[in-house]
N, C-alpha and C. Protein backbone atom coordinates (compact mmCIF):
# COMPACT_ATOMS: atom_id res chain seq x y z
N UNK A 1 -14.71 11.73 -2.05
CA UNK A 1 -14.90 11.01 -0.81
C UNK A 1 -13.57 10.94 -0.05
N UNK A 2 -13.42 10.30 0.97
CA UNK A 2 -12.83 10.22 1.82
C UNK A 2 -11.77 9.30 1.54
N UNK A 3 -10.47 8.94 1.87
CA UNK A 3 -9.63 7.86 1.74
C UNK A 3 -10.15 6.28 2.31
N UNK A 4 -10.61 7.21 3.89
CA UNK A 4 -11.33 5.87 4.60
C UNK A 4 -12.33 5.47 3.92
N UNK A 5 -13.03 6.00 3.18
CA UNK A 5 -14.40 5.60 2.47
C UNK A 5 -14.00 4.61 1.12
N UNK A 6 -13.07 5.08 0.23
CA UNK A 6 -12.32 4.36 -0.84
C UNK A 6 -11.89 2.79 -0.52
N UNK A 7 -10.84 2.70 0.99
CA UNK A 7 -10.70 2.02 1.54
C UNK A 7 -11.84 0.80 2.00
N UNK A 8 -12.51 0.99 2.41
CA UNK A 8 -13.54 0.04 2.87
C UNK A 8 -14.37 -0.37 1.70
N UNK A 9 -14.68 0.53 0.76
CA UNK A 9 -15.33 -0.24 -0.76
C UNK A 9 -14.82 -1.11 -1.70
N UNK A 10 -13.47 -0.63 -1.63
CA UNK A 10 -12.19 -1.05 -2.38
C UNK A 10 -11.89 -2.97 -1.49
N UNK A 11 -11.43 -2.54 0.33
CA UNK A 11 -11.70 -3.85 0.33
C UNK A 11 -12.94 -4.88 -0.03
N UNK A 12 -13.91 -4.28 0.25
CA UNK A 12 -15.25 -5.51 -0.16
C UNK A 12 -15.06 -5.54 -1.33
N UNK A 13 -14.64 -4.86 -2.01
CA UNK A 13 -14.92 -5.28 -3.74
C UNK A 13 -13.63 -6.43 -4.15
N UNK A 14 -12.68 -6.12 -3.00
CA UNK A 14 -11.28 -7.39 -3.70
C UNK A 14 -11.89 -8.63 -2.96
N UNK A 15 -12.87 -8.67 -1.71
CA UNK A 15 -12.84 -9.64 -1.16
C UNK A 15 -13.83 -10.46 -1.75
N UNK A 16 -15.05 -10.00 -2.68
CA UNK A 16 -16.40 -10.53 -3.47
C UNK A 16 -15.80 -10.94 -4.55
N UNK A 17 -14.40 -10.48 -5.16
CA UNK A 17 -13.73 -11.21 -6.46
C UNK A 17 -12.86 -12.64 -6.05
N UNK A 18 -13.02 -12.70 -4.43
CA UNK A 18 -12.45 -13.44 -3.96
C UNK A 18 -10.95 -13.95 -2.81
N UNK A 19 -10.49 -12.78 -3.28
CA UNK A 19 -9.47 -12.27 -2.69
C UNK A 19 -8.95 -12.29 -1.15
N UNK A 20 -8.06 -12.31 -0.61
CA UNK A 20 -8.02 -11.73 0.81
C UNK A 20 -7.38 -10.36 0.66
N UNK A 21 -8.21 -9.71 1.85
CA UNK A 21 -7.81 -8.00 1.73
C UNK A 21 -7.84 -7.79 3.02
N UNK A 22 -6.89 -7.08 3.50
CA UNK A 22 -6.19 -7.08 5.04
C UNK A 22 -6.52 -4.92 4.93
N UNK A 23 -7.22 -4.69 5.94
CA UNK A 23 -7.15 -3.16 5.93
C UNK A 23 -6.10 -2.92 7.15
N UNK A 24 -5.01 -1.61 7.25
CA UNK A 24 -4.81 -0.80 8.02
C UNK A 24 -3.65 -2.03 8.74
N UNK A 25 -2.91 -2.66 7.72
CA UNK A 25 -1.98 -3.94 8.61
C UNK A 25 -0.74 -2.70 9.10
N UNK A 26 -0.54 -3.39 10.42
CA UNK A 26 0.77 -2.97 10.64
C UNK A 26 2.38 -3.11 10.08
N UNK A 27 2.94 -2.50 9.93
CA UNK A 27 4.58 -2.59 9.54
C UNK A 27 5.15 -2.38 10.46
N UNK A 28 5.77 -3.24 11.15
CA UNK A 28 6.97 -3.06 11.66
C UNK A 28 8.44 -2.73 11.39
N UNK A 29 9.30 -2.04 12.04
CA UNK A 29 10.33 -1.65 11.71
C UNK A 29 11.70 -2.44 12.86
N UNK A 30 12.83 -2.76 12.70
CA UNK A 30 13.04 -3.76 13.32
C UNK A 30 15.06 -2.50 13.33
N UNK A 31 15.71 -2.21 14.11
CA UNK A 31 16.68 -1.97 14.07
C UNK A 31 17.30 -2.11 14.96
N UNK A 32 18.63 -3.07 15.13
CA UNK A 32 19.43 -3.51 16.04
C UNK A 32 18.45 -3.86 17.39
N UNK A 33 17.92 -4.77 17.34
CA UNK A 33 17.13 -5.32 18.22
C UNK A 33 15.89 -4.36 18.78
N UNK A 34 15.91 -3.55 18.15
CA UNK A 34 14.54 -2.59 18.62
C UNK A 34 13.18 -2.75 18.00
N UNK A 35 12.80 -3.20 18.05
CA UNK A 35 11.50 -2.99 17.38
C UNK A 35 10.10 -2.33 17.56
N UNK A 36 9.60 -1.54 16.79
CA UNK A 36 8.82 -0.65 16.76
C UNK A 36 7.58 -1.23 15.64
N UNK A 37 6.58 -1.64 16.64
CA UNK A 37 6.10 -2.36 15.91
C UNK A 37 4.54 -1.91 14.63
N UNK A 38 4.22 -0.03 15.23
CA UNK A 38 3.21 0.22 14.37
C UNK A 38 3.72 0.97 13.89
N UNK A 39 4.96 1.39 13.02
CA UNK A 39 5.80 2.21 12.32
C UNK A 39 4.58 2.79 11.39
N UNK A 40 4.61 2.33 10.86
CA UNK A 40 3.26 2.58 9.42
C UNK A 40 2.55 1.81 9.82
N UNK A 41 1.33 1.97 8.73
CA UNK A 41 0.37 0.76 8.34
C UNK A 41 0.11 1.49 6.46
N UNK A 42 -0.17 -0.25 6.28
CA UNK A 42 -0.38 -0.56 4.64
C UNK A 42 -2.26 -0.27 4.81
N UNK A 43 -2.43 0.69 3.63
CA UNK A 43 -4.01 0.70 3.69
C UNK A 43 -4.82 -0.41 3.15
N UNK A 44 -4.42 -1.56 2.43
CA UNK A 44 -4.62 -2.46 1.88
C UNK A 44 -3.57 -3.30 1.56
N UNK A 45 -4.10 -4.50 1.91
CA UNK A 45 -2.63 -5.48 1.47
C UNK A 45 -3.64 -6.96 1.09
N UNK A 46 -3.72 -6.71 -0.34
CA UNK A 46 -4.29 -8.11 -1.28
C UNK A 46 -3.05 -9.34 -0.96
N UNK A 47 -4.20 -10.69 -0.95
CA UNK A 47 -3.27 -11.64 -0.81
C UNK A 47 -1.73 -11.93 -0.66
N UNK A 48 -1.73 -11.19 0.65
CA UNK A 48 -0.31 -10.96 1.31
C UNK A 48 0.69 -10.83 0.42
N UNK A 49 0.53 -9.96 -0.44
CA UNK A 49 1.21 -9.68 -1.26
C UNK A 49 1.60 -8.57 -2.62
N UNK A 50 0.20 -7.60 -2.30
CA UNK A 50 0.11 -6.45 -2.96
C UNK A 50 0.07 -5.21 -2.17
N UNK A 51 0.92 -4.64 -2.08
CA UNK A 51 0.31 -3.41 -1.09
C UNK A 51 -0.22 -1.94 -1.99
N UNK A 52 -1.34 -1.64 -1.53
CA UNK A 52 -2.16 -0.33 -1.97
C UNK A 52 -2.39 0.31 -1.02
N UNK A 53 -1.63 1.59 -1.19
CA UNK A 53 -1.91 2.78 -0.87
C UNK A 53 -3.09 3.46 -1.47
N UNK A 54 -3.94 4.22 -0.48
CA UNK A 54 -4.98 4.86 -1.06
C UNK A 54 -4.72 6.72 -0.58
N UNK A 55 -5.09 7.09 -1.98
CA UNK A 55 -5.08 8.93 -2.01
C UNK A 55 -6.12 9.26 -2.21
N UNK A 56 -6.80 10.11 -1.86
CA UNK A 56 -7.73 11.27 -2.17
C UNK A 56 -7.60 12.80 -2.29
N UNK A 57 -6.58 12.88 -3.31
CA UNK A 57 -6.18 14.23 -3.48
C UNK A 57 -6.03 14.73 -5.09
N UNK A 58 -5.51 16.54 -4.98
CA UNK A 58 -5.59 16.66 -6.83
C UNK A 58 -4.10 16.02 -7.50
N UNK A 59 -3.26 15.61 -6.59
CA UNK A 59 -2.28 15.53 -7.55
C UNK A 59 -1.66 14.33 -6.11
N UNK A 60 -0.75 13.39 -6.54
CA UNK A 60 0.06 12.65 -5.93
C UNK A 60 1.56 13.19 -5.72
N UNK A 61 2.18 12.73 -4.69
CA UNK A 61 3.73 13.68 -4.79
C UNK A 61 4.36 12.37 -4.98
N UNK A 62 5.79 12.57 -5.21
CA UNK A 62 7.05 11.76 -5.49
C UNK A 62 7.26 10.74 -4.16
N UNK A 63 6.52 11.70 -2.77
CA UNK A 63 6.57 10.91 -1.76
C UNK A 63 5.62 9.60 -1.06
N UNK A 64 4.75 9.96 -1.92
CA UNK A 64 3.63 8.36 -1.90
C UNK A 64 4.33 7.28 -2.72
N UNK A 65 5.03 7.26 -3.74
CA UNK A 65 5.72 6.55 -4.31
C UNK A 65 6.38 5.77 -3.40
N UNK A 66 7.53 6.51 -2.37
CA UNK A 66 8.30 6.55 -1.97
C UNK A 66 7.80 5.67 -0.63
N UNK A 67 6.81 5.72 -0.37
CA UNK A 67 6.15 5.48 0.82
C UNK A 67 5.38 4.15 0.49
N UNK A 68 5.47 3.98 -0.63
CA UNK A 68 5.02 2.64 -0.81
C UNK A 68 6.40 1.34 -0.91
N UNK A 69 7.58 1.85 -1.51
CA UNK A 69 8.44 1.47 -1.45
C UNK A 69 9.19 0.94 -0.64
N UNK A 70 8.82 1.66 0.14
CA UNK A 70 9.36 1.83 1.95
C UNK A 70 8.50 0.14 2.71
N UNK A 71 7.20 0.47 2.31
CA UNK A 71 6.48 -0.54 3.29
C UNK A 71 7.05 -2.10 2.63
N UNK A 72 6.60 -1.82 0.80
CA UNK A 72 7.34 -3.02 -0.12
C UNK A 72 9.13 -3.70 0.53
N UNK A 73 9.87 -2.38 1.28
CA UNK A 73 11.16 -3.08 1.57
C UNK A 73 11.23 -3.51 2.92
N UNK A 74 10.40 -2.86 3.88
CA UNK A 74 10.43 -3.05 5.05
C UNK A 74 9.32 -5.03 5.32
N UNK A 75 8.43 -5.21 4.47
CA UNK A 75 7.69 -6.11 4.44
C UNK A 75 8.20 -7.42 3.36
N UNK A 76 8.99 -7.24 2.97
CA UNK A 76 9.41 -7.90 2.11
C UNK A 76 8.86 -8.63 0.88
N UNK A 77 8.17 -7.61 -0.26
CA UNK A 77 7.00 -7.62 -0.58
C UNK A 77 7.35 -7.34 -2.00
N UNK A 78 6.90 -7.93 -3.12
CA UNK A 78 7.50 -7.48 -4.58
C UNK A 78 6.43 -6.37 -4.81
N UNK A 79 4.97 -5.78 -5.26
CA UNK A 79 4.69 -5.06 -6.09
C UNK A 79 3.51 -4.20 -5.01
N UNK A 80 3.12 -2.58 -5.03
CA UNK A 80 2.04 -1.77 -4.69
C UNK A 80 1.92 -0.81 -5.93
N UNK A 81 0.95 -0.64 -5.24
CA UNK A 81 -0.02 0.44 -5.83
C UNK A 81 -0.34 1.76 -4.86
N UNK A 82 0.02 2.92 -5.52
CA UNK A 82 -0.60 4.19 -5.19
C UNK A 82 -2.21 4.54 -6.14
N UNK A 83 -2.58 4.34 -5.47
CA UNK A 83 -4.11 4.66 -5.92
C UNK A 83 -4.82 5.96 -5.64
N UNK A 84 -4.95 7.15 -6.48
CA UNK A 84 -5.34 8.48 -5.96
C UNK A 84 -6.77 8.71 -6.61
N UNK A 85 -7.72 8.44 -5.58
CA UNK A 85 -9.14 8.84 -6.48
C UNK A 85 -9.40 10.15 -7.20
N UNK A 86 -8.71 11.07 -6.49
CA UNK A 86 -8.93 12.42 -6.35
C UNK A 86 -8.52 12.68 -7.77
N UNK A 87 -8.21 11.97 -9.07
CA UNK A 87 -7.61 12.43 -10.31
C UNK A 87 -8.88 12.49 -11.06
N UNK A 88 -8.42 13.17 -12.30
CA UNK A 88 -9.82 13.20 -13.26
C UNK A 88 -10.43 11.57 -13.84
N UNK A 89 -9.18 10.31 -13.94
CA UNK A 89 -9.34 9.44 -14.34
C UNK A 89 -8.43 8.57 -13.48
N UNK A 90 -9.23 7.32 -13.46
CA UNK A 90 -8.61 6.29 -12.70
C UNK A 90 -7.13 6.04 -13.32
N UNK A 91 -7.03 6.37 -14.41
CA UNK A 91 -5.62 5.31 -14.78
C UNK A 91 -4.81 6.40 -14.73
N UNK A 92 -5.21 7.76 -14.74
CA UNK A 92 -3.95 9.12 -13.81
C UNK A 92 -3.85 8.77 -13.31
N UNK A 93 -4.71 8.33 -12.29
CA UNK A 93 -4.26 8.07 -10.59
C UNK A 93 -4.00 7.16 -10.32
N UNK A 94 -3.50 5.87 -10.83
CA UNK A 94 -2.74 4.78 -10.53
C UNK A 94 -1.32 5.10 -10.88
N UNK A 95 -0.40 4.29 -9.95
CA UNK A 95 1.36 3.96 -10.30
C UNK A 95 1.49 3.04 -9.42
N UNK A 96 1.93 2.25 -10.45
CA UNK A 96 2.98 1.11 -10.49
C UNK A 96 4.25 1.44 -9.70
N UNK A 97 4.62 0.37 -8.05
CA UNK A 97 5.52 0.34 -7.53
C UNK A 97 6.20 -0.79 -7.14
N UNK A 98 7.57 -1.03 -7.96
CA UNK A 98 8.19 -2.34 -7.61
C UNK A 98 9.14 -2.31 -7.07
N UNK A 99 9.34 -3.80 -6.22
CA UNK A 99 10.43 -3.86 -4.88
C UNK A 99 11.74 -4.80 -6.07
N UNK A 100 12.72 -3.57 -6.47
CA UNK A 100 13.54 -4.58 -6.84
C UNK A 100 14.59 -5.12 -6.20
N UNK A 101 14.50 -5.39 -4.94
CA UNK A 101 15.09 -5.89 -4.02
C UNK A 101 14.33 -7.20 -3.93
N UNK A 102 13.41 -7.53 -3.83
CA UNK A 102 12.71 -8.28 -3.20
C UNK A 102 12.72 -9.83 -3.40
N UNK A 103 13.24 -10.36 -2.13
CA UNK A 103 13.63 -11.74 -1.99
C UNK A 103 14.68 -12.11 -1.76
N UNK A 104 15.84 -10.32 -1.95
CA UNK A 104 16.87 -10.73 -1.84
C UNK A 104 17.45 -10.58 -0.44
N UNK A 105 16.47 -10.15 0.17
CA UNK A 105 16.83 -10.01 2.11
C UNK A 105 16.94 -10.70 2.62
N UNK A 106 17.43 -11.08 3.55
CA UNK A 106 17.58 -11.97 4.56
C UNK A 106 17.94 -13.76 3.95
């Protein structure tokens, strides 16, 4: 299926466990007074505070990692998830991404 399709099942299913699940939030990027305010967007962001990336592909690169990291430092955010359906098994296609920065900004 589709990423967008993963996406929208994935939120109703965090929001029926109870959850809040934010699709397609914006990130802003903020440099020397500029701000650019739809830099990215997070495909999921659980109780303001998890961000998941969603894949639908055969293999994940080094740069979805990287791209989750990015939103985790720019948002100021401790832990995401790269989530790639497209693997033979769910727990291939999960990784663990932590902000070890986080809290220490600003």
């Amino acid at each position: 299926m589709l990423e967008s399709v993963y996406e929208i099942l994935l939120a109703e299913s965090v929001r029926s466990a109870g959850l809040s699940c934010q699709r397609q939030v914006p990130v802003p990027i903020k440099f020397r007074g500029v701000v650019v305010d739809n830099a990215f967007k997070i495909d999921l962001l659980v109780e303001n505070c998890l961000v998941i990336e969603l894949k639908s592909t055969e293999r994940v690169a080094p740069v979805h990692a990287k791209q989750v990291l990015t939103y985790l430092k720019l948002m100021d955010l401790p832990l995401g998830f790269v989530m790639n359906f497209g693997q033979s098994t769910f727990k291939t296609g999960l990784q663990r991404v932590a902000n070890d920065y986080y809290g220490k900004i600003g």
